[in-house]
N, C-alpha and C. Protein backbone atom coordinates (compact mmCIF):
# COMPACT_ATOMS: atom_id res chain seq x y z
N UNK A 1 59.92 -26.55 2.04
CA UNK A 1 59.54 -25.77 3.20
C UNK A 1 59.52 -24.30 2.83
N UNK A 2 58.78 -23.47 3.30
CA UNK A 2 58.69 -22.25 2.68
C UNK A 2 59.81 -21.07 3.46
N UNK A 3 59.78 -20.58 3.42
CA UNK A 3 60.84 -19.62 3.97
C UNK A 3 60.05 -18.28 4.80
N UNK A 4 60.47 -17.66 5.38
CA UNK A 4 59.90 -16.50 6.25
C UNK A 4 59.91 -15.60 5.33
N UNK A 5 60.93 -15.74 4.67
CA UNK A 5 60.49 -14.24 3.77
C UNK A 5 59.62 -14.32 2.83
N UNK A 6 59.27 -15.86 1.98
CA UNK A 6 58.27 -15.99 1.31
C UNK A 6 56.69 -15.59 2.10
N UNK A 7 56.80 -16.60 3.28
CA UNK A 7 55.82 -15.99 3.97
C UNK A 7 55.15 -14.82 4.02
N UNK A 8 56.03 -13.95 4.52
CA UNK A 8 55.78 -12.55 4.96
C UNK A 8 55.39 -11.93 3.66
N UNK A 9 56.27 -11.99 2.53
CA UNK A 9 55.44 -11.37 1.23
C UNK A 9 54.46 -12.32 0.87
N UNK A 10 53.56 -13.06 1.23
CA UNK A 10 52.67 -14.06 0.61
C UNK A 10 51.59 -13.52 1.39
N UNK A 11 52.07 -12.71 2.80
CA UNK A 11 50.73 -12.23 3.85
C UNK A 11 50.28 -10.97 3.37
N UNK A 12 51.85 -10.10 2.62
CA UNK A 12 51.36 -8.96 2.51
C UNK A 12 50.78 -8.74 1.24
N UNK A 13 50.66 -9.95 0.44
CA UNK A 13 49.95 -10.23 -0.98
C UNK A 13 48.12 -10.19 -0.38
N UNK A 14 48.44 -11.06 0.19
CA UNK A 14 46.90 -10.98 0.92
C UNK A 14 46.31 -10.21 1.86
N UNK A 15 47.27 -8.96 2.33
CA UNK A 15 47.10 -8.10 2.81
C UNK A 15 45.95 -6.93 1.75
N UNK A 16 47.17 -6.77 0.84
CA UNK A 16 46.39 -5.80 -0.48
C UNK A 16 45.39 -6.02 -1.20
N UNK A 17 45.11 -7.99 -1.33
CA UNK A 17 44.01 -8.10 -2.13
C UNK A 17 43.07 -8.33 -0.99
N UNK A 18 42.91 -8.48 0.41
CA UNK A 18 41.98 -8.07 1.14
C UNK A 18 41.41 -6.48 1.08
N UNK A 19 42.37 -5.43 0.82
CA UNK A 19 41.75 -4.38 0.83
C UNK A 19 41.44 -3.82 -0.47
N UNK A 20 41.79 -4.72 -1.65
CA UNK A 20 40.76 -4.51 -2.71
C UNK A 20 39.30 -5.42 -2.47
N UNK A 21 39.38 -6.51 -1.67
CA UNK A 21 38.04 -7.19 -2.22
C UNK A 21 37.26 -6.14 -0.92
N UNK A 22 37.50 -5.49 0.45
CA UNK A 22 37.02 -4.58 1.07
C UNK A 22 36.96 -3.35 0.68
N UNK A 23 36.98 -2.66 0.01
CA UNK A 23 36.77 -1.99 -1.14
C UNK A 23 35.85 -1.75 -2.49
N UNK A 24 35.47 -3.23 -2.62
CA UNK A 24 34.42 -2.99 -3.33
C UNK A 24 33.75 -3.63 -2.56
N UNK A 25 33.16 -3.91 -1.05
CA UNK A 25 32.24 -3.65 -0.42
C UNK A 25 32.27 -5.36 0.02
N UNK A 26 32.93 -6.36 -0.38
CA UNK A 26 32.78 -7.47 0.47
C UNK A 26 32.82 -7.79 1.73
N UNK A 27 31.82 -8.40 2.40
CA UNK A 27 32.12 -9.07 3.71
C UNK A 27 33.62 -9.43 4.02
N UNK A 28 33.59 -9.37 5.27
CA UNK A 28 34.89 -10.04 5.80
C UNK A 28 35.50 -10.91 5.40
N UNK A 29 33.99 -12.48 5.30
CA UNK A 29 34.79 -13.54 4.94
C UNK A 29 35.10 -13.62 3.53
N UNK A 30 34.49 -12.52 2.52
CA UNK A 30 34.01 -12.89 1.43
C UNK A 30 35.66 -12.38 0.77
N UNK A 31 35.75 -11.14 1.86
CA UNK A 31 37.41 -10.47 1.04
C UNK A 31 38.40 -11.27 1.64
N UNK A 32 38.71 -11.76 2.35
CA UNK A 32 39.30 -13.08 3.11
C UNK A 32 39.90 -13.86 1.71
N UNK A 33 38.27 -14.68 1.37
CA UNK A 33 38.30 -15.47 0.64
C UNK A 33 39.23 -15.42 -1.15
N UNK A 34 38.60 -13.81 -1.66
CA UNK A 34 38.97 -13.05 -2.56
C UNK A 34 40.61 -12.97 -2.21
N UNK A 35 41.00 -12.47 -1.17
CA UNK A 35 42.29 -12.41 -0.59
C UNK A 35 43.36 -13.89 -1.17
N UNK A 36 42.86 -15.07 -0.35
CA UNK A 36 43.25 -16.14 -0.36
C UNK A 36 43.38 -16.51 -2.06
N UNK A 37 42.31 -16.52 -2.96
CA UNK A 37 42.14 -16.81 -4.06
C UNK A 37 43.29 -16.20 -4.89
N UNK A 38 43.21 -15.12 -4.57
CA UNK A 38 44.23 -13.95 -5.49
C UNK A 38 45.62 -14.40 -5.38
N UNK A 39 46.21 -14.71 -3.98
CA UNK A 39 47.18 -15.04 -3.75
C UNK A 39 47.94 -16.55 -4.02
N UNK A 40 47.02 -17.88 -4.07
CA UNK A 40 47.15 -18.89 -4.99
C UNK A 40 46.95 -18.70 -6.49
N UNK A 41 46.08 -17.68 -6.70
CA UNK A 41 46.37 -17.37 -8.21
C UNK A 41 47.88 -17.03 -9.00
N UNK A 42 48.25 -15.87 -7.80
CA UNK A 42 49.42 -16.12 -8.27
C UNK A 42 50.23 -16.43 -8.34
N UNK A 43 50.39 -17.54 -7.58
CA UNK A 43 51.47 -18.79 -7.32
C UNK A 43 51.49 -19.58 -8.40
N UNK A 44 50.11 -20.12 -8.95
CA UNK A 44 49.93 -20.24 -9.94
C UNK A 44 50.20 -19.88 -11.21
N UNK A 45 50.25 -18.49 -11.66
CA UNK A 45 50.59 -18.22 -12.64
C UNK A 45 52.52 -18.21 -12.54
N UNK A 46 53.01 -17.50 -11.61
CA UNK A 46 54.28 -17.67 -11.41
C UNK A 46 55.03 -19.08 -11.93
N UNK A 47 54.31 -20.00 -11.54
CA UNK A 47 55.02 -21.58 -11.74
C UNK A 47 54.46 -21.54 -13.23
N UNK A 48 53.36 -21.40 -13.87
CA UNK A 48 53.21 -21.51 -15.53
C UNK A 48 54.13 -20.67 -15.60
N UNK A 49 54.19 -19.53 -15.78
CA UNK A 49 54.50 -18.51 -16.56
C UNK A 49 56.18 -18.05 -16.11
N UNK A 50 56.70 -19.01 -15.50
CA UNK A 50 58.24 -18.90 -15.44
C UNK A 50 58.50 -17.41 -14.41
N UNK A 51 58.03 -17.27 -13.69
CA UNK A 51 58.14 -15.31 -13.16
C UNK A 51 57.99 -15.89 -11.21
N UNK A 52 57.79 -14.58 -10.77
CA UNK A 52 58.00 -14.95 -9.20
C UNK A 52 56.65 -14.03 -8.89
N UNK A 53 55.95 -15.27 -7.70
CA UNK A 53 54.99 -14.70 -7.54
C UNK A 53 54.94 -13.20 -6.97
N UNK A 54 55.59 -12.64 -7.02
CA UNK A 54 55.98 -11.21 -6.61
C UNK A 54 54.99 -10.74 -8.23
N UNK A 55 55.92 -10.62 -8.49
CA UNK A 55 55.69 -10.03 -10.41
C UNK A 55 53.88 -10.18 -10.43
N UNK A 56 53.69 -11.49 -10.70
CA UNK A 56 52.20 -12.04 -10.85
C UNK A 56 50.79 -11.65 -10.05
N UNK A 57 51.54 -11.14 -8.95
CA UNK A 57 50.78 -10.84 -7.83
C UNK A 57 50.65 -9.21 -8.33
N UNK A 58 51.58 -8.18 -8.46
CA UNK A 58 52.06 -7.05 -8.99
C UNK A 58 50.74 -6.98 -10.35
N UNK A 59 50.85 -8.02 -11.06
CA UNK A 59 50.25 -7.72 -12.02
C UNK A 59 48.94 -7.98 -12.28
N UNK A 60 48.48 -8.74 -11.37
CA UNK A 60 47.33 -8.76 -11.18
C UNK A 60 46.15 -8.10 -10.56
N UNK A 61 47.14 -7.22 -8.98
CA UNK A 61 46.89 -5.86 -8.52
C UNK A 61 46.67 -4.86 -9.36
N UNK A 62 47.88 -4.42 -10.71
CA UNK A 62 47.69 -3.54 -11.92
C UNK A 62 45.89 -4.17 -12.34
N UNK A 63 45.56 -4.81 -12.48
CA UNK A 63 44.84 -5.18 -13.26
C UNK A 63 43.62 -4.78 -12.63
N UNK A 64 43.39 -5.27 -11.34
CA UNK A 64 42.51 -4.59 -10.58
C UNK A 64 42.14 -2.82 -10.09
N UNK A 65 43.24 -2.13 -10.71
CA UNK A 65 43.60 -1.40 -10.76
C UNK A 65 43.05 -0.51 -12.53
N UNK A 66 42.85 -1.43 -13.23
CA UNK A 66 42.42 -0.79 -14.45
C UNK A 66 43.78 -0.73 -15.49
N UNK A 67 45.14 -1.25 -15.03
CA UNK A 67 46.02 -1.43 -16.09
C UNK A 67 46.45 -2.97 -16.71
N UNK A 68 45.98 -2.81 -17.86
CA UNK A 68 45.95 -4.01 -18.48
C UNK A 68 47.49 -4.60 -18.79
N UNK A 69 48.18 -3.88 -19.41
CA UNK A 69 49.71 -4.28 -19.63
C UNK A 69 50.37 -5.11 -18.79
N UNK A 70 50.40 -4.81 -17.44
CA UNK A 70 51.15 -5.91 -16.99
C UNK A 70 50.59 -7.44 -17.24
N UNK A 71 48.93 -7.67 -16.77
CA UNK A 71 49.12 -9.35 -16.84
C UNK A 71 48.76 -9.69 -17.96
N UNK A 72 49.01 -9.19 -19.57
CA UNK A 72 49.22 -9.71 -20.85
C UNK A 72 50.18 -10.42 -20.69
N UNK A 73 51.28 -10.42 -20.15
CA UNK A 73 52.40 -11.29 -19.77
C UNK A 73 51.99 -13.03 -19.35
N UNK A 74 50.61 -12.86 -19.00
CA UNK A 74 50.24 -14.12 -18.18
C UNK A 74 48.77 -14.65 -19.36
N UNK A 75 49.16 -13.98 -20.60
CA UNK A 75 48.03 -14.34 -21.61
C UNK A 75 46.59 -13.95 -20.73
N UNK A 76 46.40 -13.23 -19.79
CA UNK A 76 45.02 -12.79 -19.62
C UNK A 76 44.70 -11.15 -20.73
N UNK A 77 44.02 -11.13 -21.42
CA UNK A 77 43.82 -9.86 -22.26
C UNK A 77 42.17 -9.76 -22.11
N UNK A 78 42.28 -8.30 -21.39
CA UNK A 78 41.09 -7.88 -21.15
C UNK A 78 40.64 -6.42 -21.95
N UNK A 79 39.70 -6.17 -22.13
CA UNK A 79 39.25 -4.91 -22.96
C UNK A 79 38.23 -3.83 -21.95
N UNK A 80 38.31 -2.83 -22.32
CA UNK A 80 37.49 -2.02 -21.65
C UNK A 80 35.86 -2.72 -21.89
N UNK A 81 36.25 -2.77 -23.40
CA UNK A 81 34.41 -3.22 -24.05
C UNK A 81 34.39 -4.49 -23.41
N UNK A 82 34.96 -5.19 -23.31
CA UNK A 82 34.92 -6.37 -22.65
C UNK A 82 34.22 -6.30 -21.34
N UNK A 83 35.14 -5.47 -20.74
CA UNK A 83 34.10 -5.41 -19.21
C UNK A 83 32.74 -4.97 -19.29
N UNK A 84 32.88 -3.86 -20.14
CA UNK A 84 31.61 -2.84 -20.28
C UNK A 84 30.76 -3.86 -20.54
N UNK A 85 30.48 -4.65 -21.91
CA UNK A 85 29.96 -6.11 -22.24
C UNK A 85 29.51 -6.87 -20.83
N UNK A 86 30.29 -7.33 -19.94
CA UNK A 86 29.94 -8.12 -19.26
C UNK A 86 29.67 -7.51 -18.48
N UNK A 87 29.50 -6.34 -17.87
CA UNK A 87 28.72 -5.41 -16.47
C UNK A 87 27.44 -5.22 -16.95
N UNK A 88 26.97 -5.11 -18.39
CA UNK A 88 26.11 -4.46 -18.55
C UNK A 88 25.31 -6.07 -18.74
N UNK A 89 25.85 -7.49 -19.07
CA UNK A 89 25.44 -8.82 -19.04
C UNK A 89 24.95 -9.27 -17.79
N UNK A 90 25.61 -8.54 -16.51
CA UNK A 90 25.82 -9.17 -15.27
C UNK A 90 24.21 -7.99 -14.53
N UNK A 91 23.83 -6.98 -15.30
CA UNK A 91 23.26 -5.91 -14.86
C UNK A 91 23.79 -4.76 -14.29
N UNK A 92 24.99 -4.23 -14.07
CA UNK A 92 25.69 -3.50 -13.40
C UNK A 92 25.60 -2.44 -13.84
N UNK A 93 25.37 -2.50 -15.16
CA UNK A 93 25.80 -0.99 -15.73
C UNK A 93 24.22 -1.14 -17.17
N UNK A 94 23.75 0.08 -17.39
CA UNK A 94 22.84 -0.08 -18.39
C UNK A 94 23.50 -0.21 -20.04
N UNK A 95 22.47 -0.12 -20.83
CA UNK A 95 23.41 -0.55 -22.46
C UNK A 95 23.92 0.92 -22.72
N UNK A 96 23.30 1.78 -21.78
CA UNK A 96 23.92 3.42 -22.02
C UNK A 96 24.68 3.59 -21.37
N UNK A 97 25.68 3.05 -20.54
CA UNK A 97 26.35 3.59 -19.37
C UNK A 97 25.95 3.64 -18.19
């Protein structure tokens, strides 16, 4: 059974990643959705990765955020060129910037 206090930090997990996925311009349902996702994500990683979804959630916010260090912890390793690579794959960005 979950507890109220899990609760309440599990809403305000999906509180923050609602106002990142509203932020970069998603629909309601779409940051909702982004919201919801983020927040089983890190339930997810918490139960692999031995940590509390507090931490996972924390570090995955960093990440969205542009700091990579925290979720190396969770074997995700991302690169600047990496993104750059795939924005400019996805069309987002030209091969010049």
């Amino acid at each position: 059974m979950t507890s109220v206090a899990t609760t309440g930090k599990a809403l305000d997990a999906a509180s923050s990643m609602f106002m990142f996925g509203d932020a970069a311009g998603l629909g309601k349902k779409a940051a909702t959705d982004f919201a919801k996702a983020n927040v089983q994500l890190a339930a997810d990683l918490a139960s692999f990765f031995d940590s509390s979804p507090d931490e996972a959630m924390n570090a995955i916010a960093a990440a969205y955020r542009g700091e990579m260090e925290p979720i190396r912890r969770y074997n995700v390793l991302i690169s600047q060129a990496a993104v750059e690579q795939k924005a400019i794959q996805m069309g987002l960005m030209g091969a010049n910037g």
